[in-house]
Protein backbone atom coordinates (compact mmCIF):
# COMPACT_ATOMS: atom_id res chain seq x y z
CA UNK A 1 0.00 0.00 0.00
CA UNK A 2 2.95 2.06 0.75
CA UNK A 3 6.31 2.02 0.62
CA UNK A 4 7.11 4.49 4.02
CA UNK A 5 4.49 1.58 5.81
CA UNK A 6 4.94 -1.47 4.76
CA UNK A 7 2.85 -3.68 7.29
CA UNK A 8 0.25 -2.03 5.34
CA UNK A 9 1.13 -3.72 1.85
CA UNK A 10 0.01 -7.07 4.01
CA UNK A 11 -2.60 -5.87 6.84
CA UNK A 12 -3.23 -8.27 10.06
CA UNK A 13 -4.35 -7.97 13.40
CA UNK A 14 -0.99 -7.10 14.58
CA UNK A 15 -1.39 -4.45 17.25
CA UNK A 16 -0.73 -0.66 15.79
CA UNK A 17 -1.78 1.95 17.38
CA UNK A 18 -3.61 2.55 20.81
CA UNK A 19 -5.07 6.23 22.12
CA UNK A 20 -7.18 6.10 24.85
CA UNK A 21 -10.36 4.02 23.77
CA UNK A 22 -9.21 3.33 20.39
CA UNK A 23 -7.05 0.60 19.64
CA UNK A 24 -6.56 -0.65 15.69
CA UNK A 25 -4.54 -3.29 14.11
CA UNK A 26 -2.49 -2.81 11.11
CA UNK A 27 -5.90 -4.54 9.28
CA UNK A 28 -8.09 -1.62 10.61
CA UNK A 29 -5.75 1.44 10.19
CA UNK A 30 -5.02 -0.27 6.98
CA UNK A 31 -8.75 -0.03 5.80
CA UNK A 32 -9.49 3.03 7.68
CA UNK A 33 -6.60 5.41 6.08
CA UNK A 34 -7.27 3.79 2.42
CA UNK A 35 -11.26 4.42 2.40
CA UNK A 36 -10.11 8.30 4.07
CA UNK A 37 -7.25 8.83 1.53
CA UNK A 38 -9.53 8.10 -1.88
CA UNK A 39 -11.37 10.89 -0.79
CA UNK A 40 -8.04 13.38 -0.30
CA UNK A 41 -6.53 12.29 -3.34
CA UNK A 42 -6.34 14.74 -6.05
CA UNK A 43 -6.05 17.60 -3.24
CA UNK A 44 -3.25 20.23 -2.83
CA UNK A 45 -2.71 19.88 0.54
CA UNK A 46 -5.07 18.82 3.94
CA UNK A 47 -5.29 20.90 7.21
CA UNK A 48 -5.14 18.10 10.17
CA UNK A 49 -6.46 19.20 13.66
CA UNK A 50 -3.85 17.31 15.80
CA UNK A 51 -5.26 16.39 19.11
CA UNK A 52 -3.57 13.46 20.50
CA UNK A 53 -5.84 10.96 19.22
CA UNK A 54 -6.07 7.61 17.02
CA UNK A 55 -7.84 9.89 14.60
CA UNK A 56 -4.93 12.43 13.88
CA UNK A 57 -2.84 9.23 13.15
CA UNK A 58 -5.12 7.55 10.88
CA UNK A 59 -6.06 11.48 9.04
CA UNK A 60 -1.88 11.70 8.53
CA UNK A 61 -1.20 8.33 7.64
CA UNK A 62 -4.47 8.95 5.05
CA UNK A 63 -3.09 11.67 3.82
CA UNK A 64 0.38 9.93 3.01
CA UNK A 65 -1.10 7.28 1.31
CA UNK A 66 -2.79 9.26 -0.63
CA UNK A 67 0.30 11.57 -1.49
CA UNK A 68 -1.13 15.09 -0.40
CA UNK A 69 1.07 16.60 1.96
CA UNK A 70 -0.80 16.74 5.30
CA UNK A 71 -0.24 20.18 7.25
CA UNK A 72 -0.52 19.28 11.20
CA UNK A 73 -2.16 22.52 13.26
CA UNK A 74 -1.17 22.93 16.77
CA UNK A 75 -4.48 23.09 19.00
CA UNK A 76 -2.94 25.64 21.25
CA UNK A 77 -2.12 28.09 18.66
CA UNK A 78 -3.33 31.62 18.94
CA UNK A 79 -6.13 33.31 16.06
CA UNK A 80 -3.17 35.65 14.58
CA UNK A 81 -0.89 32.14 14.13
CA UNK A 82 -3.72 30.40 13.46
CA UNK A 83 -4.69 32.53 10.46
CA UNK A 84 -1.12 32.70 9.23
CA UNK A 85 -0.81 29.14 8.79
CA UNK A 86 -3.80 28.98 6.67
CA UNK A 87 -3.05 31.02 4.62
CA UNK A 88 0.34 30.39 4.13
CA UNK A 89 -0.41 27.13 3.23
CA UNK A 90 -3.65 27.27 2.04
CA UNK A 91 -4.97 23.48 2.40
CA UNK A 92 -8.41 22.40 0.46
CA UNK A 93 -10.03 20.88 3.83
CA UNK A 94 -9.28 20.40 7.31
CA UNK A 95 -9.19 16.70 8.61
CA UNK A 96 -10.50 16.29 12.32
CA UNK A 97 -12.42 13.82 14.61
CA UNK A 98 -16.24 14.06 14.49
CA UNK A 99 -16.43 15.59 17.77
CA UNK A 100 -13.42 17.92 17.60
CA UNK A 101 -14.49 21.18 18.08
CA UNK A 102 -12.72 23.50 15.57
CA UNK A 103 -11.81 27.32 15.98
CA UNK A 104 -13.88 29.98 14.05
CA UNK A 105 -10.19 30.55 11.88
CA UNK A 106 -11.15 27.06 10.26
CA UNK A 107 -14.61 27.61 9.39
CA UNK A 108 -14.47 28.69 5.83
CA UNK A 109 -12.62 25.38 5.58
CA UNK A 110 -14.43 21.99 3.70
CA UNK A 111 -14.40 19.87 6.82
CA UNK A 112 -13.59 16.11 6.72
CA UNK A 113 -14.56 14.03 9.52
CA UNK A 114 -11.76 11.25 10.08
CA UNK A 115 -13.56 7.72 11.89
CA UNK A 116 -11.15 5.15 12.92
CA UNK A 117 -12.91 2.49 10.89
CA UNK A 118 -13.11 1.81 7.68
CA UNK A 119 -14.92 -0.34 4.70
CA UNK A 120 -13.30 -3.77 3.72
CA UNK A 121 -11.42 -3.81 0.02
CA UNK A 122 -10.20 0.05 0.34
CA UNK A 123 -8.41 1.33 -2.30
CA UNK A 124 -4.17 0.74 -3.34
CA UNK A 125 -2.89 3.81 -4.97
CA UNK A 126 -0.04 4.33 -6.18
CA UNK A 127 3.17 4.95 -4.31
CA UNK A 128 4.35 8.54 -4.52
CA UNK A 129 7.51 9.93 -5.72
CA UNK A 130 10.08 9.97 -2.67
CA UNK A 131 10.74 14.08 -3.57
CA UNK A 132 7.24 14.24 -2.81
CA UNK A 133 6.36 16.79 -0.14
CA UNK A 134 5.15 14.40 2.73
CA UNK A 135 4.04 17.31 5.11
CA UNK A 136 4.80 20.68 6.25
CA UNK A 137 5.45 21.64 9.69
CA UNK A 138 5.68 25.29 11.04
CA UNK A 139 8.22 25.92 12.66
CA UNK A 140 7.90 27.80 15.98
CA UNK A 141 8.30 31.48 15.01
CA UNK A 142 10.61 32.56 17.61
CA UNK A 143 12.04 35.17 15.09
CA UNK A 144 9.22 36.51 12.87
CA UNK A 145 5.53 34.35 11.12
CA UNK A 146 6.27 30.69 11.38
CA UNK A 147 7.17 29.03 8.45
CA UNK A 148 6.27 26.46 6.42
CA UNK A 149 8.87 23.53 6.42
CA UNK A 150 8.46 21.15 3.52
CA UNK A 151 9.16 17.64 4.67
CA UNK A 152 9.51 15.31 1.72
CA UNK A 153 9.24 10.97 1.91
CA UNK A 154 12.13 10.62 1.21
CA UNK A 155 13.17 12.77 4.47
CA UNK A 156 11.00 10.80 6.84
CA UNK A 157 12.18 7.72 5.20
CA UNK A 158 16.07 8.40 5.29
CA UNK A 159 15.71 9.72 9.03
CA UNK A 160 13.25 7.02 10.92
CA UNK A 161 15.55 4.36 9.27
CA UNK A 162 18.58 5.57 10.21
CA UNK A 163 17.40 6.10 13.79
CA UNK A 164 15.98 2.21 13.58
CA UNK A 165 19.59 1.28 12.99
CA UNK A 166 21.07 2.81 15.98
CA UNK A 167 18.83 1.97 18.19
CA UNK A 168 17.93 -1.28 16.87
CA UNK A 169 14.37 -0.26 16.58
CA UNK A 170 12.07 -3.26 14.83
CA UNK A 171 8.74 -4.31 14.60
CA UNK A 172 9.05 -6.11 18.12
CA UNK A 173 9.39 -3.03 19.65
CA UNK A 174 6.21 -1.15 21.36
CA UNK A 175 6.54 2.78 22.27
CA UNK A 176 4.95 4.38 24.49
CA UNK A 177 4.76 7.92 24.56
CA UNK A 178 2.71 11.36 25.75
CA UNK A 179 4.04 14.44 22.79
CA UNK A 180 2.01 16.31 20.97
CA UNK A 181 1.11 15.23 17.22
CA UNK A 182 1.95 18.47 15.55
CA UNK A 183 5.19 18.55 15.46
CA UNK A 184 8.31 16.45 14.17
CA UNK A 185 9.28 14.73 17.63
CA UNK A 186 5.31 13.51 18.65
CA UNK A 187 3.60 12.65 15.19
CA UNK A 188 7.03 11.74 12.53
CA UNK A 189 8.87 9.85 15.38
CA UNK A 190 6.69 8.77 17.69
CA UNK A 191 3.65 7.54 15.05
CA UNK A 192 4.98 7.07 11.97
CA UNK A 193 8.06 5.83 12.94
CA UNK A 194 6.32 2.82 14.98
CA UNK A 195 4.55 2.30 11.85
CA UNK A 196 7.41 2.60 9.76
CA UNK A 197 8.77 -0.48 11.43
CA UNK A 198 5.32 -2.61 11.57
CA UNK A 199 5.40 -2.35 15.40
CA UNK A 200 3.04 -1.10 17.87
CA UNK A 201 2.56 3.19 19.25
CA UNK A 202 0.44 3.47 22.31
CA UNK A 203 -0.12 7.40 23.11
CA UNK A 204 -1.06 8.43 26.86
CA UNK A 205 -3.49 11.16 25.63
CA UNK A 206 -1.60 13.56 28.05
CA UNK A 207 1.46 12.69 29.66
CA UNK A 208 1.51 11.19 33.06
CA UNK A 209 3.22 9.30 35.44
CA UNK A 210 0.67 6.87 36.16
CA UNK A 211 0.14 6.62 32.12
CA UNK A 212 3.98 5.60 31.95
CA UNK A 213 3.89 3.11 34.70
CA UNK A 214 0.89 1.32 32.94
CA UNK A 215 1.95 1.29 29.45
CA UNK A 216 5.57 0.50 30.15
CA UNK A 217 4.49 -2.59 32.71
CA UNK A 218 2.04 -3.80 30.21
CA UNK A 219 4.65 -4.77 27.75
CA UNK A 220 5.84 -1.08 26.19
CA UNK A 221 9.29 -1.25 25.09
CA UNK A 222 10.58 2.21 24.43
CA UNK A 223 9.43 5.56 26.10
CA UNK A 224 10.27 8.59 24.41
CA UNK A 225 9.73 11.96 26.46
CA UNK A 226 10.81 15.66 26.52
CA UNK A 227 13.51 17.09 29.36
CA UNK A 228 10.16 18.21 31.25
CA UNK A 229 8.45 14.30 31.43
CA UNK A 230 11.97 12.70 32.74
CA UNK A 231 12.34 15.98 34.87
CA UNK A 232 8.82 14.44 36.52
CA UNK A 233 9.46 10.93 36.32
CA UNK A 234 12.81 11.53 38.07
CA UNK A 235 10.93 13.63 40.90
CA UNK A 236 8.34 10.54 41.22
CA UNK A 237 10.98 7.62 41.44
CA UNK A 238 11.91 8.10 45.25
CA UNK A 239 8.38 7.01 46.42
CA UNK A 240 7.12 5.25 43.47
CA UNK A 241 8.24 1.22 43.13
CA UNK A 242 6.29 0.63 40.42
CA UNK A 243 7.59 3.60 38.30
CA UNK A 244 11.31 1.91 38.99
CA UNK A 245 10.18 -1.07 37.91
CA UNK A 246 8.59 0.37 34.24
CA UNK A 247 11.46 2.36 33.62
CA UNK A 248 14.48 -0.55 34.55
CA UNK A 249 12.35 -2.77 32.11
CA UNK A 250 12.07 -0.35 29.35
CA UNK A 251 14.66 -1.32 26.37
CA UNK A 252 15.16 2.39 25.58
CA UNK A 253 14.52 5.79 27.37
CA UNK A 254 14.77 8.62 24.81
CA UNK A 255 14.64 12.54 25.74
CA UNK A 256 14.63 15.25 23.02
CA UNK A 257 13.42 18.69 21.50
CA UNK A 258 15.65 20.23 24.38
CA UNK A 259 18.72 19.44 26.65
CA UNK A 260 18.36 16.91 29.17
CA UNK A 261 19.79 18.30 32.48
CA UNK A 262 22.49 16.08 34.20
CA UNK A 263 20.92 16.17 37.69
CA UNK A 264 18.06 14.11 36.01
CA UNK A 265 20.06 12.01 34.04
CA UNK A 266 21.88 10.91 37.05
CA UNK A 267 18.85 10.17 39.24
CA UNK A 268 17.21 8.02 36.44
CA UNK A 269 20.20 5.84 36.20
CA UNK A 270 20.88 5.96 40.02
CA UNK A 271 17.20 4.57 40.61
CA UNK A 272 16.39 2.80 37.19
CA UNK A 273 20.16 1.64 36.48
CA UNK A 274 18.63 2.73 32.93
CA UNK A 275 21.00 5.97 31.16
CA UNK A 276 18.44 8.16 28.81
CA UNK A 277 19.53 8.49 25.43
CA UNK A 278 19.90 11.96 23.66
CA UNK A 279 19.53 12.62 20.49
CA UNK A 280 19.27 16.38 18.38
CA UNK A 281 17.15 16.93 15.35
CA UNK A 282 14.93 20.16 14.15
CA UNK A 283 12.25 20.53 12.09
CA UNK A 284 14.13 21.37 9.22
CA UNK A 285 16.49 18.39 9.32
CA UNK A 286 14.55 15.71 10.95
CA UNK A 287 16.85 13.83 13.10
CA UNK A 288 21.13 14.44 12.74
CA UNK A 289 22.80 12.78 15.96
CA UNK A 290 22.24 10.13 18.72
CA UNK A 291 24.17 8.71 21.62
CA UNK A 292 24.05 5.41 20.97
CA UNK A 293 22.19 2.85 23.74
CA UNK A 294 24.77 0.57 25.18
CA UNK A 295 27.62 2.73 25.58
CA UNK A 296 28.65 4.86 28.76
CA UNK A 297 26.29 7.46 29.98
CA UNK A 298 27.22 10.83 28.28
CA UNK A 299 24.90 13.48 29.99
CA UNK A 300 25.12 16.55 27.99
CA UNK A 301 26.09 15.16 24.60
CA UNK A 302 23.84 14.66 21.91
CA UNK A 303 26.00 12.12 20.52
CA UNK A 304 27.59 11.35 17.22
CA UNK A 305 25.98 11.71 13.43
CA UNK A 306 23.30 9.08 12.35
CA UNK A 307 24.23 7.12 9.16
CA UNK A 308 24.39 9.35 6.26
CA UNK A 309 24.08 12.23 7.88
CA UNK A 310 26.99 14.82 7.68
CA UNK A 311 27.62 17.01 10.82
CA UNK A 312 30.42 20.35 10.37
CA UNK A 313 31.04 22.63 12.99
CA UNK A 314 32.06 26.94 11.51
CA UNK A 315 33.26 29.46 12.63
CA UNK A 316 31.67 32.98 12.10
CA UNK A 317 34.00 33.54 9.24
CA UNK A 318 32.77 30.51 7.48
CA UNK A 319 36.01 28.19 8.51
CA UNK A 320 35.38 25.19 9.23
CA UNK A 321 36.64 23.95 13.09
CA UNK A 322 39.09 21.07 12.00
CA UNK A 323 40.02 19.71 15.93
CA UNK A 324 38.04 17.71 18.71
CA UNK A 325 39.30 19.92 21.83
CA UNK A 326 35.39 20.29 23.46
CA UNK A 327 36.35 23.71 23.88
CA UNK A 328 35.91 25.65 20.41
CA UNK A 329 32.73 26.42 19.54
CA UNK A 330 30.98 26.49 16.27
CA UNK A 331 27.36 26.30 14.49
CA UNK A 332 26.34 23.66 13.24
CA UNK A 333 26.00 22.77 9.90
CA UNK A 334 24.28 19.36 8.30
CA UNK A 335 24.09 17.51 4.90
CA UNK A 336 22.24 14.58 4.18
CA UNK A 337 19.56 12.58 3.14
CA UNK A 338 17.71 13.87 6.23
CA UNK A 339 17.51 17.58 5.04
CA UNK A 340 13.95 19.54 4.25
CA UNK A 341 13.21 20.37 0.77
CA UNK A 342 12.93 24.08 1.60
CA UNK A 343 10.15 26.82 3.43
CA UNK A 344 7.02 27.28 1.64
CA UNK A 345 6.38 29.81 -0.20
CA UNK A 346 9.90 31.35 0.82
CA UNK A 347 12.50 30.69 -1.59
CA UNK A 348 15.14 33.88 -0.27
CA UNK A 349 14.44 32.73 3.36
CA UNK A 350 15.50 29.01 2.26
CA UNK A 351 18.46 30.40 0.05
CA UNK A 352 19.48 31.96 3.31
CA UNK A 353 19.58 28.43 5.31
CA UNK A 354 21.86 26.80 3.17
CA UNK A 355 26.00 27.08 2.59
CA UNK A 356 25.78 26.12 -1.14
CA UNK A 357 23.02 24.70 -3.44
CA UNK A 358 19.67 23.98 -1.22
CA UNK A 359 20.19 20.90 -3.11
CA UNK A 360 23.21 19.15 -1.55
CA UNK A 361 24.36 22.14 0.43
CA UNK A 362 25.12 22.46 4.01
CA UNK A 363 22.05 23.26 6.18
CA UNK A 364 23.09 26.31 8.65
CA UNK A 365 21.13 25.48 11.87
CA UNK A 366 21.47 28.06 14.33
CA UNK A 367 22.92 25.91 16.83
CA UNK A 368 26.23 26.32 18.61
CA UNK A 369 28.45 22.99 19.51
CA UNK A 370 31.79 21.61 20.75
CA UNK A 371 33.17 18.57 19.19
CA UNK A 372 34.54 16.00 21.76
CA UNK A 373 37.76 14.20 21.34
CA UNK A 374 35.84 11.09 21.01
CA UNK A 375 33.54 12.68 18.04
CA UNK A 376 30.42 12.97 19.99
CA UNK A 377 28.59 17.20 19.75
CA UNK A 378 27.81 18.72 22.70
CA UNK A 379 25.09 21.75 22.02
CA UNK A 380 25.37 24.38 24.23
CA UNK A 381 22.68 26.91 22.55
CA UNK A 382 21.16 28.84 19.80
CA UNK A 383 23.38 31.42 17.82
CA UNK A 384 20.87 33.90 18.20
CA UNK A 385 20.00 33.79 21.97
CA UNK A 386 23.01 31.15 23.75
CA UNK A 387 25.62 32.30 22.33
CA UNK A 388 27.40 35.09 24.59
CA UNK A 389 30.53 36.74 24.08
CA UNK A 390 32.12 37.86 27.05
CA UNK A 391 35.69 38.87 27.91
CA UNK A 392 36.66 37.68 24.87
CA UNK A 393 35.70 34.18 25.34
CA UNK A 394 32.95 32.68 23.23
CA UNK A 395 30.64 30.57 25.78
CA UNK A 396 27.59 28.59 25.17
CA UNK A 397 24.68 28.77 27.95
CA UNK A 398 23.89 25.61 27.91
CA UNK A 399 26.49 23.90 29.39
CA UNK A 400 26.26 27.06 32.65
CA UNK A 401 22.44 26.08 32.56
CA UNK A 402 23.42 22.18 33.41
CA UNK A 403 26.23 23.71 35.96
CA UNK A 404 23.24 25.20 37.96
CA UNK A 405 21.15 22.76 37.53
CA UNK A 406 23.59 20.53 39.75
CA UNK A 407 23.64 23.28 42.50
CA UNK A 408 20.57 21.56 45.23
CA UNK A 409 19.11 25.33 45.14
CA UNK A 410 18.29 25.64 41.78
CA UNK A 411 15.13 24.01 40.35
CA UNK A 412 14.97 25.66 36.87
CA UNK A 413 17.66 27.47 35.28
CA UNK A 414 18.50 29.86 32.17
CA UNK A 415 20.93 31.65 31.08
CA UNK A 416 21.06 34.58 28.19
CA UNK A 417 23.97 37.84 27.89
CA UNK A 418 23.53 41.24 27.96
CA UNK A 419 26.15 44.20 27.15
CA UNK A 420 28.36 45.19 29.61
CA UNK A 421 30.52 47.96 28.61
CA UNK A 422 33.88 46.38 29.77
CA UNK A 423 32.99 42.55 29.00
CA UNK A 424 30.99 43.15 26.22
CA UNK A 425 28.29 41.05 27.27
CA UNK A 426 27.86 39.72 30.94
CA UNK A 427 26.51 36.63 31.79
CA UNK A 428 22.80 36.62 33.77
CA UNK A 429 21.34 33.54 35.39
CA UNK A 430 17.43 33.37 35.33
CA UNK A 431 16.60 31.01 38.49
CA UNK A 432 13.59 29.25 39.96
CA UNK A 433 15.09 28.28 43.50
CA UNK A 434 13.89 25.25 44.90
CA UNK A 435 12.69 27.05 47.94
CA UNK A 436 11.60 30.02 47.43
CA UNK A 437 11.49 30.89 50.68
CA UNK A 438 15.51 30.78 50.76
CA UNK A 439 17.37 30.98 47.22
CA UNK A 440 20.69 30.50 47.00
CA UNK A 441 22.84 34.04 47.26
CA UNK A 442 24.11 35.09 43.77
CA UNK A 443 27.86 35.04 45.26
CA UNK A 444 27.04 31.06 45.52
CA UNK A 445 25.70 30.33 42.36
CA UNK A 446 28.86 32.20 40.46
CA UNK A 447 31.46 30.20 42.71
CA UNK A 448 29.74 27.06 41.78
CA UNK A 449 29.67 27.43 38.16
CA UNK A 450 33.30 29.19 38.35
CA UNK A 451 34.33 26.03 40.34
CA UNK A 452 32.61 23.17 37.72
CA UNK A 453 33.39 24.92 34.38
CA UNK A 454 35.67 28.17 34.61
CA UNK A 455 36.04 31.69 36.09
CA UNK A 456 35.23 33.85 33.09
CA UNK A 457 31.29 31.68 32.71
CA UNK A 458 30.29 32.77 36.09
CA UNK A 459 26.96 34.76 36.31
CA UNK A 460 27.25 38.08 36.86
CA UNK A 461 23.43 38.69 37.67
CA UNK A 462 21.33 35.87 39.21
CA UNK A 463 17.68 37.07 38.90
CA UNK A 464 15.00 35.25 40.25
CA UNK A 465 11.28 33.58 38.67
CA UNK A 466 8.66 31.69 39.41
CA UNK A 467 9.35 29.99 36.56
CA UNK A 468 10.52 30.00 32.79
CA UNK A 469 8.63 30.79 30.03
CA UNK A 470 8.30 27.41 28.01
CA UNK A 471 6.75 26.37 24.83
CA UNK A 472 4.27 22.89 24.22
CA UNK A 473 7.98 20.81 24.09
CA UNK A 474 9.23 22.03 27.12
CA UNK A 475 11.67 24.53 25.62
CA UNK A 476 12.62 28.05 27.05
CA UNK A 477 11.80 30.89 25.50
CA UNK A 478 14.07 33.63 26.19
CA UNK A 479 12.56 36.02 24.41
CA UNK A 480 9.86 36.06 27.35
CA UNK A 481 12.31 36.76 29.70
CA UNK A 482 11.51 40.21 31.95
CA UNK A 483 13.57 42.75 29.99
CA UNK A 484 16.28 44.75 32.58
């Protein structure tokens, strides 16, 4: 039936996918997703409303099938993002469950309700061309409208495969999992990459502890989770038997879409004897590295390039860093297989991404890294808000974010620059103390990071929160930092 699923070419009741009440085998989703995608075909593209449910699977998996590139909309966005996305991309219909109930933005839209059943004898088309644009995912418009990202087959393809190899990842395997479905880490690796493989996806609905524990004890195999889930998980181990017992069982723990901090990685292993695997990927590049499971616990790496995937680190003069010292730092550049086709609709703005030919040119990510000696990248933040130069040093917040972490009075940590007029830019910590009542003093926080990294990346400033601003994946936004 398709070449990205091929347990649908031969359907059986072989467990697929499970959300909440709704459970099909590769016979139903089969049947369901071939009656839903002989109505799409012939379409431009298809709006999908993805709640976490069995129906946002079977509309995207529909929509594969039936080659029309399938445009996943975030629930939670706002009317003025909302409205951009629309009409950016301008789909023929929005795909959503019966009883979804859809914002007024949508409502000039042909609506397509998607049942998780379907008639026996549903259609085959045709495979699709690999180039073919598989979906588009907005990215999260941190620096001006979202935009469009143009995923092609041969993209999904290229990256769920090589991250099957490395992690050994086969049809035996059964993930369990709580991410959103509108995005690249919840809906290409966490649904179609189960299906990919002809093995099974259960989705919590919402994450939860209790969710985890069930799943996981009931045969789950793999968990994969943002640094805000294991944060959780960690904080529930002490008093929670059962929860050790899901997680030592579990074949493969994998966080993403941010940095895992160390103090969490080290409690899960203390309790679990299980190390959490890391692994960095974007929207525009699907996935690029992974420790791999098996070796020795690298907290703080993202580990090494996924087969045929090409990772550079340059300088801002366009050099490329040549040595392994984990010291010089560089942004990070990536060829391969893996790569987007381009932004809709913005052919300067994807000139601009690439070193060289969008074609087989280097993608420019944003992202600043040290190279170990042993060949494994360590991020340690975003060119445009991590990277702060100070002193004359160049010096990643990341890796002073993880140094707080480890201090006992520091719950949540960030850390961004602002000028100074000796140093150029100073270094300012953004804290949520563990007890409010009595943070740590700001003299205490700079000797600890001074002492575990280096004089010049102490904080100058330590100001305090309630918390940090974070988006649906967990990830800080900076930009919503108090200003001053």
């Amino acid at each position: 039936m398709s070449a990205l699923f091929p347990a649908l070419s031969s359907p059986s009741d072989r467990p697929a996918l499970r959300c909440g009440p709704d459970v099909l085998s590769y016979g139903e989703l089969a049947r369901a997703a071939g009656a839903l995608a002989a109505r799409l075909a012939g379409s431009r593209r298809v709006a999908v409303w993805a709640v976490p449910t069995a129906r946002t699977a079977v509309a995207v998996v529909a929509a594969l099938l039936a080659g029309v590139p399938a445009v996943p909309l975030n629930p939670r966005s706002g009317e003025r993002e909302l409205a951009h996305v629309l009409g950016d991309s301008a789909p023929d219909a929005v795909l959503a469950g019966p009883g979804d109930e859809l914002p007024a933005a949508l409502g000039g839209l042909p609506r397509i309700d998607v049942e998780p059943a379907g008639p026996a004898g549903s259609p085959v088309l045709p495979d699709p061309d690999p180039e073919t644009t598989a979906l588009v995912v907005y990215t999260s418009g941190t620096t001006g409208p979202p935009k469009g990202v143009l995923l092609s087959r041969r993209a999904v393809a290229a990256s769920l495969d090589a991250l099957a190899e490395v992690w050994s990842w086969t049809a035996d395997d059964v993930l369990v999992h709580g991410l959103p479905l509108f995005h690249v880490h919840g809906l290409v690796l966490g649904v179609l990459g189960p299906l990919r493989r002809g093995g099974e996806v259960r989705h919590l609905g919402a994450f939860s502890v209790e969710g985890v524990v069930r799943e996981l004890g009931d045969g789950g195999t793999m968990l994969f989770g943002v640094p805000t889930m294991y944060h959780r998980l960690a904080d529930a181990l002490p008093g929670d038997p059962a929860l050790v017992e899901a997680l030592s069982g579990a074949r493969l723990l994998v966080s993403g879409s941010a940095a895992l901090p160390v103090h969490d990685h080290e409690r899960i292993a203390a309790a679990t004897g299980r190390t959490v695997v890391e692994r960095y990927g974007m929207s525009e590049t699907l996935m690029n590295t992974s420790v791999r499971p098996g070796g020795p616990p690298r907290p703080g790496t993202v580990g090494t390039p996924l087969p045929g995937v090409e990772v550079r680190l340059v300088e801002e003069d366009g050099s490329v860093l040549a040595g392994s010292d984990g010291e010089a730092v560089g942004e990070v550049q990536v060829r391969g297989p893996n790569l987007f086709s381009g932004y809709l609709n913005r052919p300067e703005a994807t000139a601009e991404a690439f070193d060289g030919d969008p074609a087989g040119g280097w993608f420019r990510t944003g992202d600043m890294a040290v190279r170990e000696a042993d060949g494994t990248i360590r991020l340690v933040g975003r060119k445009a808000t991590d990277l702060i130069k100070s002193g004359g040093y160049k010096i990643g917040a990341g890796e002073i974010e993880n140094a707080l972490l480890d201090h006992p009075g520091v719950r949540e940590a960030a850390v961004t620059g602002e000028p100074d007029p000796d140093l150029g830019e100073r270094i300012v910590a953004w804290i949520v103390p563990a007890d409010p009542a009595d943070p740590p003093a700001d003299a205490e926080l700079a000797d600890h990071v001074a002492r575990l990294l280096a004089p010049h990346k102490r904080p100058r400033a330590v100001r305090l929160l309630d918390a940090l601003p974070r988006n649906d994946l967990g990830k800080v936004l900076k930009k919503r930092l108090p200003q001053g």
